[in-house]
PDB file of N, CA and C in Angstrom:
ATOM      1  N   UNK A   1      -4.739 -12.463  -4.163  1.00  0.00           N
ATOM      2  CA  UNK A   1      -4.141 -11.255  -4.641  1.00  0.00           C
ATOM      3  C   UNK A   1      -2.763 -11.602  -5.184  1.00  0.00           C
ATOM      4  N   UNK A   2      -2.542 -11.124  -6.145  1.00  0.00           N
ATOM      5  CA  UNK A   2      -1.234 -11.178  -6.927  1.00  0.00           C
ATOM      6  C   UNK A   2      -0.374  -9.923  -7.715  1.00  0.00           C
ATOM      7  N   UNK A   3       0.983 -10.521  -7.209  1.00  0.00           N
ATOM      8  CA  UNK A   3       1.612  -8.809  -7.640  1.00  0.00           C
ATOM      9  C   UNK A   3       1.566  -8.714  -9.156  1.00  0.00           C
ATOM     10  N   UNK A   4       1.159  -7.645  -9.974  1.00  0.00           N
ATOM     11  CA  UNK A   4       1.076  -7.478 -11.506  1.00  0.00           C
ATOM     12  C   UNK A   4       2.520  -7.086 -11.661  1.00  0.00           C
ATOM     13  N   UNK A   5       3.023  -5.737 -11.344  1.00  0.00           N
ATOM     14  CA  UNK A   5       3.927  -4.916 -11.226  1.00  0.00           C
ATOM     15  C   UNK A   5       4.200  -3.980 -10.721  1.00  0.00           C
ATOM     16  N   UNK A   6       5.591  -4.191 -10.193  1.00  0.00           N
ATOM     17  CA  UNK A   6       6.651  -3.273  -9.436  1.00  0.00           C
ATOM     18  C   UNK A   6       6.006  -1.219 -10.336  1.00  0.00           C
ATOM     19  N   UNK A   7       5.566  -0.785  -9.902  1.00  0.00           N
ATOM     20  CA  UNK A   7       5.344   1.168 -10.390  1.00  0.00           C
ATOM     21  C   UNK A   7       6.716   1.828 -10.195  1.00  0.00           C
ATOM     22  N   UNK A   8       6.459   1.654  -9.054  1.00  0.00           N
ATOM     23  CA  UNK A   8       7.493   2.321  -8.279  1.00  0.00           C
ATOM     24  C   UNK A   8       8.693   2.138  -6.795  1.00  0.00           C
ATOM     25  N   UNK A   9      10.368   2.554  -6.755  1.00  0.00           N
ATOM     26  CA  UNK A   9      10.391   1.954  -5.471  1.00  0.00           C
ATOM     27  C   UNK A   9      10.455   3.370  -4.529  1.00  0.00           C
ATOM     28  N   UNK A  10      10.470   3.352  -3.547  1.00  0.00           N
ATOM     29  CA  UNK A  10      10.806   4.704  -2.625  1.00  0.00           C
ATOM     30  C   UNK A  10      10.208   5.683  -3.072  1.00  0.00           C
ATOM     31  N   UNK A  11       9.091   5.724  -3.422  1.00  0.00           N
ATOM     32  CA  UNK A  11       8.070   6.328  -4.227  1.00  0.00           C
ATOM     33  C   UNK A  11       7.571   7.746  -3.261  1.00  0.00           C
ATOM     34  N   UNK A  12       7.799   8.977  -2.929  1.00  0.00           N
ATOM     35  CA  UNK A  12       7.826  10.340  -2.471  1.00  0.00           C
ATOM     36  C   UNK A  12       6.508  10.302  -2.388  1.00  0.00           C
ATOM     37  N   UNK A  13       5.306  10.656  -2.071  1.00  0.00           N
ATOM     38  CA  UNK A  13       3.936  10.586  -1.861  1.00  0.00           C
ATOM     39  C   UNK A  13       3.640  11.828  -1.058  1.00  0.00           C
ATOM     40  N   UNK A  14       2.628  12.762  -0.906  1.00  0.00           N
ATOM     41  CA  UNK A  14       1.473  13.658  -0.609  1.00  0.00           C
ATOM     42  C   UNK A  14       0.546  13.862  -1.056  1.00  0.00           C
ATOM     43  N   UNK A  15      -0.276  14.302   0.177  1.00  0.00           N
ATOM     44  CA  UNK A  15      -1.688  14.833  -0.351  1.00  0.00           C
ATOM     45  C   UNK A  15      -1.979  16.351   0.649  1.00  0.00           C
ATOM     46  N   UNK A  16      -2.200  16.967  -0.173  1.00  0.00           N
ATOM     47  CA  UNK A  16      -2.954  18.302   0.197  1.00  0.00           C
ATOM     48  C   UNK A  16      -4.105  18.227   1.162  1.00  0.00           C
ATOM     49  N   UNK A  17      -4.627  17.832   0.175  1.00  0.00           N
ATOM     50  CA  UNK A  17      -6.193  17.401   0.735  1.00  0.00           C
ATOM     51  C   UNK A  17      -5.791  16.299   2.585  1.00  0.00           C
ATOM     52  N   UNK A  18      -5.011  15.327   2.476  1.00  0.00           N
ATOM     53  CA  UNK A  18      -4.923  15.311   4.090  1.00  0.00           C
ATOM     54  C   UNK A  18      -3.974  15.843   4.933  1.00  0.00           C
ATOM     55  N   UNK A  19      -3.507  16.656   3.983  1.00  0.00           N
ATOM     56  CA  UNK A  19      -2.109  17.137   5.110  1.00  0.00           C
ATOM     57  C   UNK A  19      -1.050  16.528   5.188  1.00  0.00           C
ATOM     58  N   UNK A  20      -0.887  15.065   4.568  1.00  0.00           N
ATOM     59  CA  UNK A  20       0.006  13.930   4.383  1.00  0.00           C
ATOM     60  C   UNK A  20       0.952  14.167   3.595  1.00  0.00           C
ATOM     61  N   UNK A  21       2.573  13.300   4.172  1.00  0.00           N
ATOM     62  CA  UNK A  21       3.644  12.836   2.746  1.00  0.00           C
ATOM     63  C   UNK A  21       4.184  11.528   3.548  1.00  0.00           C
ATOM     64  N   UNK A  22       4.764  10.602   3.172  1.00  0.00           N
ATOM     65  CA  UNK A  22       5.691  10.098   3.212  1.00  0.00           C
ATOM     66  C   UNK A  22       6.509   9.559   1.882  1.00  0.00           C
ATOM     67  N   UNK A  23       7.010   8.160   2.762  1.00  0.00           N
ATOM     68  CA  UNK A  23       8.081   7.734   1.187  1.00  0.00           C
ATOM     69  C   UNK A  23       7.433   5.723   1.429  1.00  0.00           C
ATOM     70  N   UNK A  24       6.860   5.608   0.181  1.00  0.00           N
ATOM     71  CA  UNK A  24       6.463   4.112   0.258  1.00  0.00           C
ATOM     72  C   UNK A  24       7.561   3.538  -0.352  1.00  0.00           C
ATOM     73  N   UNK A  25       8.146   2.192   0.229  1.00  0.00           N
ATOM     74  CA  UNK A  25       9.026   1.259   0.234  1.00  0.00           C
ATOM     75  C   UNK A  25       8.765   1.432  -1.689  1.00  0.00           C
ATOM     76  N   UNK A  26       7.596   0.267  -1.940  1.00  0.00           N
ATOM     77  CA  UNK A  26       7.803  -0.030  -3.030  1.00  0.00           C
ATOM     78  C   UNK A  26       5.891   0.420  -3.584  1.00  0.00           C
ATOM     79  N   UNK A  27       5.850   0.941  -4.792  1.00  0.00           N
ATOM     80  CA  UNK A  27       3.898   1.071  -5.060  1.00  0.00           C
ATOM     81  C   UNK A  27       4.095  -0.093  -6.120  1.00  0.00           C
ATOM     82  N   UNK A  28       3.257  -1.001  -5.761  1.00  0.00           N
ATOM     83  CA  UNK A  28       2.828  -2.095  -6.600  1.00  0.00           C
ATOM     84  C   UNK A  28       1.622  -2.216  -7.452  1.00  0.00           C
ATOM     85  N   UNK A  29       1.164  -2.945  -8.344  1.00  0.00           N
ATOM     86  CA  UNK A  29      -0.542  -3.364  -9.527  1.00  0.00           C
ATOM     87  C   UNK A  29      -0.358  -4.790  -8.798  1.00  0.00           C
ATOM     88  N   UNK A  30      -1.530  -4.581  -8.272  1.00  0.00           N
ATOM     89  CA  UNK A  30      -1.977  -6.140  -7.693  1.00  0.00           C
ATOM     90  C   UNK A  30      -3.451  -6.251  -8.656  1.00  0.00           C
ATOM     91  N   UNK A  31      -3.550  -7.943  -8.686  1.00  0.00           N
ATOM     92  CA  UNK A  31      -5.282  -7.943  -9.023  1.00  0.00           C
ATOM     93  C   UNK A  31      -5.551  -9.002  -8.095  1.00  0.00           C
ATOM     94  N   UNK A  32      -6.896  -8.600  -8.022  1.00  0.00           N
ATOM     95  CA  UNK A  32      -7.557  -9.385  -7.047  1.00  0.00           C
ATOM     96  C   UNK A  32      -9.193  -9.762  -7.455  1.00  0.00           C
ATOM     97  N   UNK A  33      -9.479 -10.907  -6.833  1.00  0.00           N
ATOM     98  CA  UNK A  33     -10.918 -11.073  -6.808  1.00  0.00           C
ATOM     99  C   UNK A  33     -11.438 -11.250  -5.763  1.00  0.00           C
ATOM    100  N   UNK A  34     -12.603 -10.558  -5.810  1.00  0.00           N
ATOM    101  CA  UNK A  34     -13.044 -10.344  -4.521  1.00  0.00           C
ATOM    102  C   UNK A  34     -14.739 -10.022  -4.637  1.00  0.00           C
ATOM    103  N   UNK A  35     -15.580  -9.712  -4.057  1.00  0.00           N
ATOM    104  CA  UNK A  35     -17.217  -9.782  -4.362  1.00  0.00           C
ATOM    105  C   UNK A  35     -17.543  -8.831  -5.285  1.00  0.00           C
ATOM    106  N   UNK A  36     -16.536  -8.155  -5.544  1.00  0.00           N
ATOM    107  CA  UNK A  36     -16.879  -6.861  -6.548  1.00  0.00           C
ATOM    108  C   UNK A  36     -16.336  -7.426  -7.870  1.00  0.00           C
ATOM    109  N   UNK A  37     -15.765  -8.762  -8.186  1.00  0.00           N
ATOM    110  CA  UNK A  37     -15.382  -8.995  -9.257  1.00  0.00           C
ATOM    111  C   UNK A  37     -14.163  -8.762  -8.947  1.00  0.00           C
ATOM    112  N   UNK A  38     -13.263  -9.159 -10.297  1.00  0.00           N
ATOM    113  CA  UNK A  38     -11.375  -9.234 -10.522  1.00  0.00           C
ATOM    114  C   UNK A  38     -11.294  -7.337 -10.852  1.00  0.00           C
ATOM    115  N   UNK A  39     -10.323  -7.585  -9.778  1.00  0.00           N
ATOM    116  CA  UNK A  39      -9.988  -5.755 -10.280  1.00  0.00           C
ATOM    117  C   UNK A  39      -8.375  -5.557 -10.033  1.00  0.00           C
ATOM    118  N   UNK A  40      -8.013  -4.598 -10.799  1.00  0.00           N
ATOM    119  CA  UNK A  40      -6.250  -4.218 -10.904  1.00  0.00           C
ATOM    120  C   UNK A  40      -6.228  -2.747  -9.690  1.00  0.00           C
ATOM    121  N   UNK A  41      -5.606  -2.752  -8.996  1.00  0.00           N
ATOM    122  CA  UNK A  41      -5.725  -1.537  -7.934  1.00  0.00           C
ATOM    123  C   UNK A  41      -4.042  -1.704  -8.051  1.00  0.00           C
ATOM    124  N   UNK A  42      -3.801  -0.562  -7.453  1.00  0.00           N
ATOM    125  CA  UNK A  42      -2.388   0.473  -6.944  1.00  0.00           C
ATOM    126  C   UNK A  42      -2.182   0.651  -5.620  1.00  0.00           C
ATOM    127  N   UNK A  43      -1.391  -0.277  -5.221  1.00  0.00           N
ATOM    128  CA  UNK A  43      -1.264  -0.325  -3.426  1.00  0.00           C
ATOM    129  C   UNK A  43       0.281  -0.443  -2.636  1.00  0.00           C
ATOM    130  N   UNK A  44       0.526   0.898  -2.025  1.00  0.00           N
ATOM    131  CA  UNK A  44       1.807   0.364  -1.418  1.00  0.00           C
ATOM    132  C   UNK A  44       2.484  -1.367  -0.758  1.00  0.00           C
ATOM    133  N   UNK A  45       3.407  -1.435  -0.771  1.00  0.00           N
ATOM    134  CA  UNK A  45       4.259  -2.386  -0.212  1.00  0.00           C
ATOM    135  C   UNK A  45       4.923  -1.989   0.980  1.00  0.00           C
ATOM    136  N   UNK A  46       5.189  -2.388   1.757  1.00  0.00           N
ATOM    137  CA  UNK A  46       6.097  -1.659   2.706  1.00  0.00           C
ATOM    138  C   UNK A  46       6.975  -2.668   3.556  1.00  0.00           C
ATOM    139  N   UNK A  47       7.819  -2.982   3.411  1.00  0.00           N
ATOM    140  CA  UNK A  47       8.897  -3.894   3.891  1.00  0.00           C
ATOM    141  C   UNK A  47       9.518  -3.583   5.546  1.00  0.00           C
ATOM    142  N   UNK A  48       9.288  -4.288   6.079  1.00  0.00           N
ATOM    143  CA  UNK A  48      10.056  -3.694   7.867  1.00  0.00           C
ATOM    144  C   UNK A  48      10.542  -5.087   8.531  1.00  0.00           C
ATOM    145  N   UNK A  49      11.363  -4.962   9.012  1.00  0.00           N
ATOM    146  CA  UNK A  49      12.196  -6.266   9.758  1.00  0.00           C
ATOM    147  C   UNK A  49      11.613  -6.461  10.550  1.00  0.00           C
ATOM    148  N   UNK A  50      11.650  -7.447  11.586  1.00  0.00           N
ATOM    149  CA  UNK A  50      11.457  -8.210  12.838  1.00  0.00           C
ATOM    150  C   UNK A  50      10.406  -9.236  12.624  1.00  0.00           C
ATOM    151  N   UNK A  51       9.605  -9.842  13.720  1.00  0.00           N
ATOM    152  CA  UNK A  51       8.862 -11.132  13.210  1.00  0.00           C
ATOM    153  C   UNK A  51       7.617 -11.023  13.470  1.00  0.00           C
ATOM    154  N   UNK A  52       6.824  -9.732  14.027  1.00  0.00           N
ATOM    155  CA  UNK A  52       5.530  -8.643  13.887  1.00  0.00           C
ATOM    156  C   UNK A  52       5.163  -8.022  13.623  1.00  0.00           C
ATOM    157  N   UNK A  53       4.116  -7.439  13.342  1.00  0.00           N
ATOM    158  CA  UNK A  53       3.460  -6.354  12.407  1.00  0.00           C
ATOM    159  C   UNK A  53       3.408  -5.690  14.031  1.00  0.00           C
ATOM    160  N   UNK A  54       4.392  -4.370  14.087  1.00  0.00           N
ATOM    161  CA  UNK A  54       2.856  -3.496  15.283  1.00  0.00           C
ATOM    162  C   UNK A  54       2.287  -2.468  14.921  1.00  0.00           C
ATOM    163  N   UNK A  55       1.463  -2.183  15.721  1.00  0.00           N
ATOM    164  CA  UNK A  55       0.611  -1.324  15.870  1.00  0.00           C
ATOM    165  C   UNK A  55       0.347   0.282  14.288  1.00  0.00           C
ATOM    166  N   UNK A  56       2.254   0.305  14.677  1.00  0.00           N
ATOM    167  CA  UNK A  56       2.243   1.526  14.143  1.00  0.00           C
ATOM    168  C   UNK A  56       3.035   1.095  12.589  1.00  0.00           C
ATOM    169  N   UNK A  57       3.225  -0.078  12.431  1.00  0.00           N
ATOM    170  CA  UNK A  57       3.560  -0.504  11.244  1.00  0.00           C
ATOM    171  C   UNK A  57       2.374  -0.295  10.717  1.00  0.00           C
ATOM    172  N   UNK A  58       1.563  -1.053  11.011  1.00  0.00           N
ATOM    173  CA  UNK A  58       0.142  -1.102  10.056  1.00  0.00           C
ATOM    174  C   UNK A  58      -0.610   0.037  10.316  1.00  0.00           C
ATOM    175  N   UNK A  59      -0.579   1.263  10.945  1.00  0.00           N
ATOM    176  CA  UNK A  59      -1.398   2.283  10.937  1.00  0.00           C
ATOM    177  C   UNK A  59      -0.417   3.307   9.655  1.00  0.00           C
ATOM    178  N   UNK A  60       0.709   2.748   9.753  1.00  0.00           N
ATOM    179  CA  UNK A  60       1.494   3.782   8.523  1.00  0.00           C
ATOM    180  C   UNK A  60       1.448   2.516   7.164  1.00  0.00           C
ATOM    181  N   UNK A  61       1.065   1.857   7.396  1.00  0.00           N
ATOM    182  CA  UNK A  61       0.536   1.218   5.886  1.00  0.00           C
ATOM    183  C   UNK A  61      -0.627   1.945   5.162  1.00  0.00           C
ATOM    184  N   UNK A  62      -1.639   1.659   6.305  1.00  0.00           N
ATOM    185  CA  UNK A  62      -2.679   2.218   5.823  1.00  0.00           C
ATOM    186  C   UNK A  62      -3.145   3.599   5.607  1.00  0.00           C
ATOM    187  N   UNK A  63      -2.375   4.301   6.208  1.00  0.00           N
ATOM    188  CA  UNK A  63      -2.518   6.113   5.739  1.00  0.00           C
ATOM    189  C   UNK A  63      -1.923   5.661   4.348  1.00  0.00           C
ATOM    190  N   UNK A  64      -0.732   4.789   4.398  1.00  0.00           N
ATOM    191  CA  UNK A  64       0.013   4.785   2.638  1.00  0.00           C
ATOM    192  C   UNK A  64      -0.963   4.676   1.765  1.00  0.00           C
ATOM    193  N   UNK A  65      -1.882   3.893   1.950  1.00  0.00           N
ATOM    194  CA  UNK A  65      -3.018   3.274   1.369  1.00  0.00           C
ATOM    195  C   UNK A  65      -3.992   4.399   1.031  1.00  0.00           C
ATOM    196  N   UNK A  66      -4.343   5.379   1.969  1.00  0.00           N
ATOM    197  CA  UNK A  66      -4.865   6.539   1.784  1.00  0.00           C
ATOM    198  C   UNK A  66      -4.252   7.458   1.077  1.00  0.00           C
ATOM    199  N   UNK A  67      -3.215   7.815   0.924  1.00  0.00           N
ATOM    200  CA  UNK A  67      -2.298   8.428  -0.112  1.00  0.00           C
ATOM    201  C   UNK A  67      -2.327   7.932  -1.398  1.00  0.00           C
ATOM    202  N   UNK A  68      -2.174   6.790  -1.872  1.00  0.00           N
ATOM    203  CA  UNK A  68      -2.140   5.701  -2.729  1.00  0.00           C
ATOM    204  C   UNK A  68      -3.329   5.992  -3.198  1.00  0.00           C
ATOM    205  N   UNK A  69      -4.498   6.051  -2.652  1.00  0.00           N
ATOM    206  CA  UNK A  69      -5.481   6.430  -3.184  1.00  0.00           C
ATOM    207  C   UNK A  69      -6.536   7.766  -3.611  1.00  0.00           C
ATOM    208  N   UNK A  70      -5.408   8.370  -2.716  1.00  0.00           N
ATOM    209  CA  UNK A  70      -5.907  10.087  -3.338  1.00  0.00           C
ATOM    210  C   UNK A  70      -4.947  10.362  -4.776  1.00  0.00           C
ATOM    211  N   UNK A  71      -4.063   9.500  -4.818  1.00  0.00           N
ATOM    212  CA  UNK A  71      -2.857  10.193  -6.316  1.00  0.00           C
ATOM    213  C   UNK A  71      -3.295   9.365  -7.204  1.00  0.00           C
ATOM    214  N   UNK A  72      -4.183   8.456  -7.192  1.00  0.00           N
ATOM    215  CA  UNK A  72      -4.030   7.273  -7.965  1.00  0.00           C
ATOM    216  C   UNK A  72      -5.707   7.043  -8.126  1.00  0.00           C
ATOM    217  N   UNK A  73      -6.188   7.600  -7.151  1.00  0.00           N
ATOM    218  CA  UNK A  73      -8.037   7.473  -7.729  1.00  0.00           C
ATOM    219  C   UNK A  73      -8.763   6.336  -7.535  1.00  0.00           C
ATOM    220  N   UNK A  74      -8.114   5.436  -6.657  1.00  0.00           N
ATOM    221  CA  UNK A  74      -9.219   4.327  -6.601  1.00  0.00           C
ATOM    222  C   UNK A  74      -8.694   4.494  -4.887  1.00  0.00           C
ATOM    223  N   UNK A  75      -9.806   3.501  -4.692  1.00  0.00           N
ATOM    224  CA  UNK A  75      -9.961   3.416  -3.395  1.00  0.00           C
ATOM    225  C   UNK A  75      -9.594   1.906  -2.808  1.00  0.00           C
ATOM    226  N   UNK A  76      -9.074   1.203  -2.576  1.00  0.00           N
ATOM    227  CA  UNK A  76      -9.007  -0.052  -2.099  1.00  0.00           C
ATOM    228  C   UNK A  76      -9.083  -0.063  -0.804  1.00  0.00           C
ATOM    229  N   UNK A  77      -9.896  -1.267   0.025  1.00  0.00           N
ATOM    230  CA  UNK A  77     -10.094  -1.313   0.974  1.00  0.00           C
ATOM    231  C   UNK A  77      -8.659  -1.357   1.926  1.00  0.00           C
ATOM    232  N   UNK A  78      -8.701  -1.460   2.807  1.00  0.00           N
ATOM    233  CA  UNK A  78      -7.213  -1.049   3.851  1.00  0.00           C
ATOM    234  C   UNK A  78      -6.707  -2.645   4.104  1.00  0.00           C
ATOM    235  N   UNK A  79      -7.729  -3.301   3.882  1.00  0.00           N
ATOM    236  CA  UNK A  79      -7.181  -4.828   3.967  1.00  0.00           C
ATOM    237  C   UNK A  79      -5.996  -5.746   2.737  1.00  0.00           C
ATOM    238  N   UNK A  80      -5.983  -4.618   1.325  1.00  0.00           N
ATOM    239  CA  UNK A  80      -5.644  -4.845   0.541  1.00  0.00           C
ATOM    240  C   UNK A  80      -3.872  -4.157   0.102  1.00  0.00           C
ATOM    241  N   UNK A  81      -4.036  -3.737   1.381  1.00  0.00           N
ATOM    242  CA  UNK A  81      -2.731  -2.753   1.238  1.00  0.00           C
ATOM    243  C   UNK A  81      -1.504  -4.133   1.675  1.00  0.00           C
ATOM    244  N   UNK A  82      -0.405  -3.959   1.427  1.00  0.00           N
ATOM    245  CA  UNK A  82       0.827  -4.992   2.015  1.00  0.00           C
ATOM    246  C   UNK A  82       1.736  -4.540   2.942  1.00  0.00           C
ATOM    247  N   UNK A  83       1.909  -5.434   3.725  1.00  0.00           N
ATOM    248  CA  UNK A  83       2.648  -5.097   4.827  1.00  0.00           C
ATOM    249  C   UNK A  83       3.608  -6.730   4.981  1.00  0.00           C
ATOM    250  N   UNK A  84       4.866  -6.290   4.584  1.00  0.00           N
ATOM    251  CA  UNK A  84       5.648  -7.590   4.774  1.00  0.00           C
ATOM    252  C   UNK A  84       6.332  -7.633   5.684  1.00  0.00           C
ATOM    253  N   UNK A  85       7.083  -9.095   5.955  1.00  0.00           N
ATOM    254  CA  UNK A  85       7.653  -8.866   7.447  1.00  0.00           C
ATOM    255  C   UNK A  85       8.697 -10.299   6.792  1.00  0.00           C
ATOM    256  N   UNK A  86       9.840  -9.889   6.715  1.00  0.00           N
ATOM    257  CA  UNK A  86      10.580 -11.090   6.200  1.00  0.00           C
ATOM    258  C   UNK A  86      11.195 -11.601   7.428  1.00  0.00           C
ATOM    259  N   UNK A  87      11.276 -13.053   7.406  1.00  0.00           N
ATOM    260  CA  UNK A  87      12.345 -13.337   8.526  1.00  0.00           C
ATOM    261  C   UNK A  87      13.802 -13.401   8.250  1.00  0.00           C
ATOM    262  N   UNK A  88      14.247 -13.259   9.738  1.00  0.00           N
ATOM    263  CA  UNK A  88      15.484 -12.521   9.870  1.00  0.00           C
ATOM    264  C   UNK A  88      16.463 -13.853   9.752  1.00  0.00           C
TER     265      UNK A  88
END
């Protein structure tokens, strides 16, 4: 997977349809290949300090991911979403 381009940063997000909003770090164009063939999808970024992903980092990635994909119309699997963790 590779970043295409930066969309958006601090990007405001809802959906009706789940009851959802937040604010994604950064919405990125990644492409990827994968068994379905090379495809361009729309997937949050989300940047958070320390030197682990927990629990609730990656459960608020992936609702992003669900948002991301109700405004934006594709669906990418939840594995495809980013979750960075820079060291300190």
């Amino acid at each position: 997977m590779s970043v295409n381009k930066l969309l958006k940063v601090e990007e405001k997000i809802w959906s009706p349809r789940y009851g959802l909003k937040g604010n994604i770090d950064a919405t990125v164009q990644v492409a990827m290949q994968d068994s379905q063939g090379e495809r361009t999808l729309t997937v949050p970024l989300e940047v958070k300090t320390g030197k682990h992903a927990n629990a609730a980092h990656k459960a608020q990635t992936a609702l992003y991911t669900l948002l991301c994909s109700d405004r934006y119309g594709k669906y990418p699997d939840l594995a495809t979403s980013s979750l960075q963790h820079p060291n300190k």
